[in-house]
N, C-alpha and C. Protein backbone atom coordinates (compact mmCIF):
# COMPACT_ATOMS: atom_id res chain seq x y z
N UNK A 1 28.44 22.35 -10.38
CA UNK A 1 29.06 22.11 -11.64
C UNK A 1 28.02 21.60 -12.63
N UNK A 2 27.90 22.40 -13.53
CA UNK A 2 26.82 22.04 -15.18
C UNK A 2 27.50 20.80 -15.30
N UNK A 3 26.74 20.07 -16.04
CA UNK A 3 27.27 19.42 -17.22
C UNK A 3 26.85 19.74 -18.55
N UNK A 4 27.64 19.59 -19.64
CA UNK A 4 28.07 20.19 -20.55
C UNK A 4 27.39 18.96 -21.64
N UNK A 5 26.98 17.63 -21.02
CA UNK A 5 25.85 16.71 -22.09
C UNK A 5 25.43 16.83 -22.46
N UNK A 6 24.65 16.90 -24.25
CA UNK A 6 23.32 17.33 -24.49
C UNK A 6 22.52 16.32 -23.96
N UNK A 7 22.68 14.62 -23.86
CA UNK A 7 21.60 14.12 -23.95
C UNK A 7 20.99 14.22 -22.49
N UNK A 8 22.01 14.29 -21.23
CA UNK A 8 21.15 14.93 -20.31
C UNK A 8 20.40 16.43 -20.52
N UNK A 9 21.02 17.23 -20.84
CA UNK A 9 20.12 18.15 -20.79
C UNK A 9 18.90 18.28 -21.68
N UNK A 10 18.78 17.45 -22.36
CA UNK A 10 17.57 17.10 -23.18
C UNK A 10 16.83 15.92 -22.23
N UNK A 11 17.10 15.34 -21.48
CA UNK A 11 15.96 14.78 -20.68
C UNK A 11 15.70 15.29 -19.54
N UNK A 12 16.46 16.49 -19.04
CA UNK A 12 16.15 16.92 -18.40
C UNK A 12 14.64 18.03 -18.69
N UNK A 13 15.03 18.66 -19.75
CA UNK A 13 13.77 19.27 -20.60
C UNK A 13 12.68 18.43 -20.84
N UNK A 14 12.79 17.33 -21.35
CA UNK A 14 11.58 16.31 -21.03
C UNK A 14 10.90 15.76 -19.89
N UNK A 15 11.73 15.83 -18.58
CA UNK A 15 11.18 15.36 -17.59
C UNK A 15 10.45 16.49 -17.12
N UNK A 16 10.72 17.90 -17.49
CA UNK A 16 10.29 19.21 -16.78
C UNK A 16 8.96 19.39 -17.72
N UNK A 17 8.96 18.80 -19.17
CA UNK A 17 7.60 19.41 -19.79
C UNK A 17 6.69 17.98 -19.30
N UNK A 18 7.20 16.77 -18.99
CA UNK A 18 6.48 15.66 -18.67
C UNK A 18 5.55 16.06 -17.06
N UNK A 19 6.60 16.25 -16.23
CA UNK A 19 5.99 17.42 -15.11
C UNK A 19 4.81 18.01 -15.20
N UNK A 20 5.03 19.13 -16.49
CA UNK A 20 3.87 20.02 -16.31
C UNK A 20 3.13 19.12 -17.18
N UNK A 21 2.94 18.11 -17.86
CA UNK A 21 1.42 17.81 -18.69
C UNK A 21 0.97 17.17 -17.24
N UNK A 22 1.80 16.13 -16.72
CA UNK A 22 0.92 15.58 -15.83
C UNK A 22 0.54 16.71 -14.57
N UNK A 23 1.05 17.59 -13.79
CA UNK A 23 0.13 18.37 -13.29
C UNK A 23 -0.89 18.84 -14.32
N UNK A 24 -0.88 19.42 -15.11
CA UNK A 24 -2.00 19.80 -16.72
C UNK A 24 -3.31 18.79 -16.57
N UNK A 25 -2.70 17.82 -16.89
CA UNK A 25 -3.84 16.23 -16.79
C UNK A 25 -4.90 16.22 -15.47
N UNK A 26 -3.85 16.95 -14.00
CA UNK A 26 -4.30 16.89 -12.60
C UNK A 26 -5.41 17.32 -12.44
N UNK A 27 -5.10 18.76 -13.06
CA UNK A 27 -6.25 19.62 -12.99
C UNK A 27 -7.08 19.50 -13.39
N UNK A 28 -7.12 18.71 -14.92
CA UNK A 28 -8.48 18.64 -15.93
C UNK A 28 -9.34 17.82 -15.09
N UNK A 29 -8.17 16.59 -15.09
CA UNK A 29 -9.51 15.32 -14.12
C UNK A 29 -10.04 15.72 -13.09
N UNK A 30 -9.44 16.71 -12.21
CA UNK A 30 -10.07 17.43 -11.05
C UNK A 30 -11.20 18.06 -11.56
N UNK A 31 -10.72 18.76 -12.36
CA UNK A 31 -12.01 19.76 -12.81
C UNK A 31 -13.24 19.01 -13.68
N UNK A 32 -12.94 18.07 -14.44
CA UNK A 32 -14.12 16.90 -15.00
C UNK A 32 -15.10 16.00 -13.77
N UNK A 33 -13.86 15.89 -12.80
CA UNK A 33 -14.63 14.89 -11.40
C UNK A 33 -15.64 15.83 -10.77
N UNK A 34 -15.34 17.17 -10.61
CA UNK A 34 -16.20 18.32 -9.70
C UNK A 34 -17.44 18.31 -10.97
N UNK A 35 -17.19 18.64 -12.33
CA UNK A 35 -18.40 18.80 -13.38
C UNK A 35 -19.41 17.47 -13.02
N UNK A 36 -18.56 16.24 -13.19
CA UNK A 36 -19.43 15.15 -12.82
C UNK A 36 -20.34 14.98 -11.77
N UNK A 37 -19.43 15.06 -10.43
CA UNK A 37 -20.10 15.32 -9.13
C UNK A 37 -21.79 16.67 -9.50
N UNK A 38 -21.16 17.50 -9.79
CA UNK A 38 -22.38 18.41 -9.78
C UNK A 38 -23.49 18.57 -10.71
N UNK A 39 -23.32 17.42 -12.22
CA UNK A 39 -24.43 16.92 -13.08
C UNK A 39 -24.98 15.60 -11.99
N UNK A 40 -24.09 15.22 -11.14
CA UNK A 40 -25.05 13.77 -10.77
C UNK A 40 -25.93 14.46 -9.32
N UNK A 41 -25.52 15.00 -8.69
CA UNK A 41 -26.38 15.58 -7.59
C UNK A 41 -27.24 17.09 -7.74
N UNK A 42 -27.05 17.15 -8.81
CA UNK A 42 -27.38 18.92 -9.30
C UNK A 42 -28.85 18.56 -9.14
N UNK A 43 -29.66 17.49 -9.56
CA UNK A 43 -30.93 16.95 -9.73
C UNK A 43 -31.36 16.33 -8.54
N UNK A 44 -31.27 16.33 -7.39
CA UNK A 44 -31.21 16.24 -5.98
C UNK A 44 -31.47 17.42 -4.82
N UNK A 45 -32.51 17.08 -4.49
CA UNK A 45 -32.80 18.87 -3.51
C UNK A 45 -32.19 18.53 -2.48
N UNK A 46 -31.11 18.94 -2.27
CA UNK A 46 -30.31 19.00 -0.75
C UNK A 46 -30.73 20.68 -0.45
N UNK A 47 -30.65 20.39 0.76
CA UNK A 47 -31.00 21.69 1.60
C UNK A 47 -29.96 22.11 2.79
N UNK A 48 -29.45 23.43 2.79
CA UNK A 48 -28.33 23.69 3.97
C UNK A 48 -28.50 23.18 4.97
N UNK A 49 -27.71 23.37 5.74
CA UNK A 49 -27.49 22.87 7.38
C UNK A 49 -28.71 23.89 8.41
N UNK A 50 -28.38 25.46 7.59
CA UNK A 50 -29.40 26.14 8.48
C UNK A 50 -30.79 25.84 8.15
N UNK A 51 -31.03 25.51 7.13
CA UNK A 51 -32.47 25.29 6.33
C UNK A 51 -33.16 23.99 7.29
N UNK A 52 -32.47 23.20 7.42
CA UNK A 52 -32.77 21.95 8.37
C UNK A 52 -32.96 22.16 9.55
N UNK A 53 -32.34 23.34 10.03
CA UNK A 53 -32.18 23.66 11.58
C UNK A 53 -33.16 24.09 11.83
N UNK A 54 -33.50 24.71 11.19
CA UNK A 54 -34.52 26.01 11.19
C UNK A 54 -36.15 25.19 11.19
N UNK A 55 -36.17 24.66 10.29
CA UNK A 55 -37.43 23.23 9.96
C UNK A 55 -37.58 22.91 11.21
N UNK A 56 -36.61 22.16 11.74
CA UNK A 56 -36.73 21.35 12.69
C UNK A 56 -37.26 21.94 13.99
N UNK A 57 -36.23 23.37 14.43
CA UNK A 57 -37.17 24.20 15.49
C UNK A 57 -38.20 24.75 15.35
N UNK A 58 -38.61 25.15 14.13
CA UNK A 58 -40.79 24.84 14.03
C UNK A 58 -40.87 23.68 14.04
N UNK A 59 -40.91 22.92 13.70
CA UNK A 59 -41.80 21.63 14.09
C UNK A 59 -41.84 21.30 15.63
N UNK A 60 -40.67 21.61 16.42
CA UNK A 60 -40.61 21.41 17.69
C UNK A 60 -41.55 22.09 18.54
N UNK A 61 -41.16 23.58 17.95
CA UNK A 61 -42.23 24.70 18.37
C UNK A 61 -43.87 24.66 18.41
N UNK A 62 -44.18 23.66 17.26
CA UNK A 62 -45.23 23.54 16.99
C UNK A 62 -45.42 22.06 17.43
N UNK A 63 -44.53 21.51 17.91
CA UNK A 63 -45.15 20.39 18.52
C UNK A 63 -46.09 20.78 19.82
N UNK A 64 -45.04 21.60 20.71
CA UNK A 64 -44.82 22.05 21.98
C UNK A 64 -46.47 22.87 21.81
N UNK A 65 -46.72 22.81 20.87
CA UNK A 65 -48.05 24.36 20.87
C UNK A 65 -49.86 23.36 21.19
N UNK A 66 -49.42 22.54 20.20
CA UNK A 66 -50.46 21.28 19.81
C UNK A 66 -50.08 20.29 20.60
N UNK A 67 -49.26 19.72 22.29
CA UNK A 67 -49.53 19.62 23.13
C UNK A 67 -49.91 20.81 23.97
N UNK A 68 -49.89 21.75 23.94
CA UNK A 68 -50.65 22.70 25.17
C UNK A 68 -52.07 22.92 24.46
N UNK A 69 -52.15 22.38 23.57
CA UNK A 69 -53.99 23.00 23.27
C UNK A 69 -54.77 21.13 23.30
N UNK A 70 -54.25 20.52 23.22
CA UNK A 70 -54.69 19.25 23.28
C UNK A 70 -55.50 19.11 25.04
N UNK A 71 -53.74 19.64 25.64
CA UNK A 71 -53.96 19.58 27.03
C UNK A 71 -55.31 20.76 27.29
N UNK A 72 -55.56 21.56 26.76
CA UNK A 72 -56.32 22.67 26.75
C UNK A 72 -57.96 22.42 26.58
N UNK A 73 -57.62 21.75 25.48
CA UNK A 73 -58.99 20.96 24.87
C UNK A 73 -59.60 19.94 26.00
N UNK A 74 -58.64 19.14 26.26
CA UNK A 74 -59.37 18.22 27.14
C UNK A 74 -59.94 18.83 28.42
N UNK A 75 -59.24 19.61 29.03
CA UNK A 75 -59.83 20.31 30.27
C UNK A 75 -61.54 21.15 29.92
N UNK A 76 -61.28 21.79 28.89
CA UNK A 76 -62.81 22.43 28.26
C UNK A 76 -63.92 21.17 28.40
N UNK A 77 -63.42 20.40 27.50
CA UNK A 77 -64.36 19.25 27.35
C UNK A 77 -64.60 18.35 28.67
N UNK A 78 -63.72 18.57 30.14
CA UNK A 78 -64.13 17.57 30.83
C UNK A 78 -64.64 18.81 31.48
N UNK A 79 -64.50 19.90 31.58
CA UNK A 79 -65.62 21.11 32.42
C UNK A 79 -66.73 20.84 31.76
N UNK A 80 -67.39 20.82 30.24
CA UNK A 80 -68.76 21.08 29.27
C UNK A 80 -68.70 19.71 29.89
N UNK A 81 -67.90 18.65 30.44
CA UNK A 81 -68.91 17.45 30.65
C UNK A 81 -69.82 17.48 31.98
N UNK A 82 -68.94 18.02 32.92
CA UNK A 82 -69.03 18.24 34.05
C UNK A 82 -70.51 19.18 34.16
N UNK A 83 -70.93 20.26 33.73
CA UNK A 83 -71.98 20.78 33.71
C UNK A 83 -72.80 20.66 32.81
N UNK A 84 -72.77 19.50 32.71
CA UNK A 84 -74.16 18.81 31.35
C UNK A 84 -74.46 17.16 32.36
């Protein structure tokens, strides 16, 4: 059953355009907070997850390389000691 009130149905129209400004409002501040976020870190070199990964297994790789020539080195040098 309607009711046949204007002054409800006039706040009802107000509560429905009040509705949409404040979702309206939701979005802006959402969308101003993401602009903000990405002027304050935009000037910040972050680097992906794979970019890091990837770094990290050369350096490992190359750790692993420069202990086997260290170990390598020293054996040369205690043979050249050995026959001198």
């Amino acid at each position: 059953m309607q009711s046949q009130n204007p002054r409800i149905a006039d706040f009802v129209k107000l509560a429905n355009s009040a509705a949409g400004t404040f979702a309206g409002m939701t979005r802006e501040a959402r969308e101003a907070a993401r602009e903000r976020m990405k002027e304050t870190f935009g000037g910040f070199d972050f680097v992906s997850r794979e970019e890091f990964d990837a770094v990290k297994e050369m350096a490992a790789k190359a750790r692993e390389e420069n202990e086997k020539l260290s170990e390598r080195l020293a054996a040369l040098e205690a043979k050249l000691a050995g026959k001198e």
